[in-house]
Protein backbone atom coordinates (compact mmCIF):
# COMPACT_ATOMS: atom_id res chain seq x y z
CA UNK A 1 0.00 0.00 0.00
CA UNK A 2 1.36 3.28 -1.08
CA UNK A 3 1.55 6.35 1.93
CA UNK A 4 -0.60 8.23 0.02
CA UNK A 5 -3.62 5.46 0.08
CA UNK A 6 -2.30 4.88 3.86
CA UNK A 7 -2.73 8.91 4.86
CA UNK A 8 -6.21 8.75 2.57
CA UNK A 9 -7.33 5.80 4.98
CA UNK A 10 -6.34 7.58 8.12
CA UNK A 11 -8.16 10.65 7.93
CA UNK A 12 -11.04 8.44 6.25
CA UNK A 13 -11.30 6.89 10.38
CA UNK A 14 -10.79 10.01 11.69
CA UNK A 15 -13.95 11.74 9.85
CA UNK A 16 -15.66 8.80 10.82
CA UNK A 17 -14.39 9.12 14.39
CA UNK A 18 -15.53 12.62 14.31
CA UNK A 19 -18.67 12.45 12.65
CA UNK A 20 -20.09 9.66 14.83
CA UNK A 21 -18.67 11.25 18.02
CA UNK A 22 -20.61 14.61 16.91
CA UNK A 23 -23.82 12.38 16.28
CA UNK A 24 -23.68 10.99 19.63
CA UNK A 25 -22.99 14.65 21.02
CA UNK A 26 -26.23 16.01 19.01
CA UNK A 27 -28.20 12.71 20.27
CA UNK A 28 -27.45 13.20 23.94
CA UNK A 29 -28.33 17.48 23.62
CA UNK A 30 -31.71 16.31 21.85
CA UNK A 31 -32.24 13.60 24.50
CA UNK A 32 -31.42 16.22 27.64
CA UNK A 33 -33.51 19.07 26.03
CA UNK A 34 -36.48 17.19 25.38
CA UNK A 35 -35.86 16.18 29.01
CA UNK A 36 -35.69 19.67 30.50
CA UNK A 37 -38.98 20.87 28.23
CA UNK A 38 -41.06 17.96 29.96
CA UNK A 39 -39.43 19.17 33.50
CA UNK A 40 -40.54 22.69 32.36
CA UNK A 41 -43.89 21.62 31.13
CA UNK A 42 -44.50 19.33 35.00
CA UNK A 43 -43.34 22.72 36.51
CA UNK A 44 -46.44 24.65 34.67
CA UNK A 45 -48.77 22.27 35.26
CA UNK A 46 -47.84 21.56 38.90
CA UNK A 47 -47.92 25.52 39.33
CA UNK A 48 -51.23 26.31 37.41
CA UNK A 49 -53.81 27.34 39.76
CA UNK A 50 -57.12 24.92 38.61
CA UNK A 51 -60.68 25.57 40.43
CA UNK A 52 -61.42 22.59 43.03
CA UNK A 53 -57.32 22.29 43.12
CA UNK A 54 -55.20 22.83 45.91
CA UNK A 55 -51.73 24.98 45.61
CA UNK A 56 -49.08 24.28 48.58
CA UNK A 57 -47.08 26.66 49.18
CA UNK A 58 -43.72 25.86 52.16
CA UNK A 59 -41.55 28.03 53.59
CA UNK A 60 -38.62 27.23 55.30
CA UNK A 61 -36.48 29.35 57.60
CA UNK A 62 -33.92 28.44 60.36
CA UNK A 63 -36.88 27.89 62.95
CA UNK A 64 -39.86 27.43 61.49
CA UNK A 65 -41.76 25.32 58.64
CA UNK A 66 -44.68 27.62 57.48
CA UNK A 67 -47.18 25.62 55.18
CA UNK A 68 -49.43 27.61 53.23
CA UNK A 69 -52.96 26.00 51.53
CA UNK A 70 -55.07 27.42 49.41
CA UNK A 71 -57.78 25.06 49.59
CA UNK A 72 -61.48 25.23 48.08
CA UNK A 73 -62.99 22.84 51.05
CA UNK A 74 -60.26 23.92 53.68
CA UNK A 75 -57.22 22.58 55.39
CA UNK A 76 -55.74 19.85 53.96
CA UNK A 77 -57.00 16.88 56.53
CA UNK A 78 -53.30 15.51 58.76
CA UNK A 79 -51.19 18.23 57.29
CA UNK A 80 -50.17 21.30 60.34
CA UNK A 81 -50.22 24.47 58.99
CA UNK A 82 -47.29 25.65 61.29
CA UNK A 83 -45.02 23.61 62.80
CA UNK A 84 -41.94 24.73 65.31
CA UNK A 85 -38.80 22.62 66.18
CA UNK A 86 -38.69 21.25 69.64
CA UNK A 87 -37.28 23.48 72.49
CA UNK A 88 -33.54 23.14 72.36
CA UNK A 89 -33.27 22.59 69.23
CA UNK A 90 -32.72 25.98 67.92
CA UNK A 91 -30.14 26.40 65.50
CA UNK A 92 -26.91 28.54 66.23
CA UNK A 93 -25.59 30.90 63.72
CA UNK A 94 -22.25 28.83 61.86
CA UNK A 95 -19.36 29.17 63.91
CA UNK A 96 -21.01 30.08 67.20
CA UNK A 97 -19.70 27.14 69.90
CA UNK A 98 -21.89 28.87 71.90
């Protein structure tokens, strides 16, 4: 085999390297976008406020757990509305060894 036909069937593997490595790349971004759009699309529909529905709303801060309903036939039944940690089990600010 000449070094010409040699060189010609290097690069030949090497576009073909390339070109399937760039498929797989464009298969994978396809794949993870049409993920992300059905995330996006759960978020909307999770979010959308629908008569006879219920929306939850939590808040967290470093004490309490606030948990906000808006119900059409009231509180959700075995869910508190506020709840508090135990006493002593406040939380310090980091790096008090107080």
């Amino acid at each position: 085999m000449s070094p010409h036909n040699e060189e010609m069937g290097q690069v030949a593997v090497w576009v073909i390297e390339v070109g399937s490595g760039l498929y797989a790349l464009t298969a994978s971004l396809v794949v993870l976008g049409g993920f992300v759009m059905f995330l996006i699309e759960m978020a909307r529909h999770v979010s959308t406020k629908r008569p006879g529905h219920r929306k939850v709303n939590i808040q967290v801060n470093e004490v309490h757990i606030h948990v906000h309903t808006t119900p059409v036939d009231g509180p959700i039944q075995g869910l508190p509305q506020h709840l508090e940690l135990p006493p002593g089990e406040e939380r310090t600010a980091p790096g008090d060894d107080s």
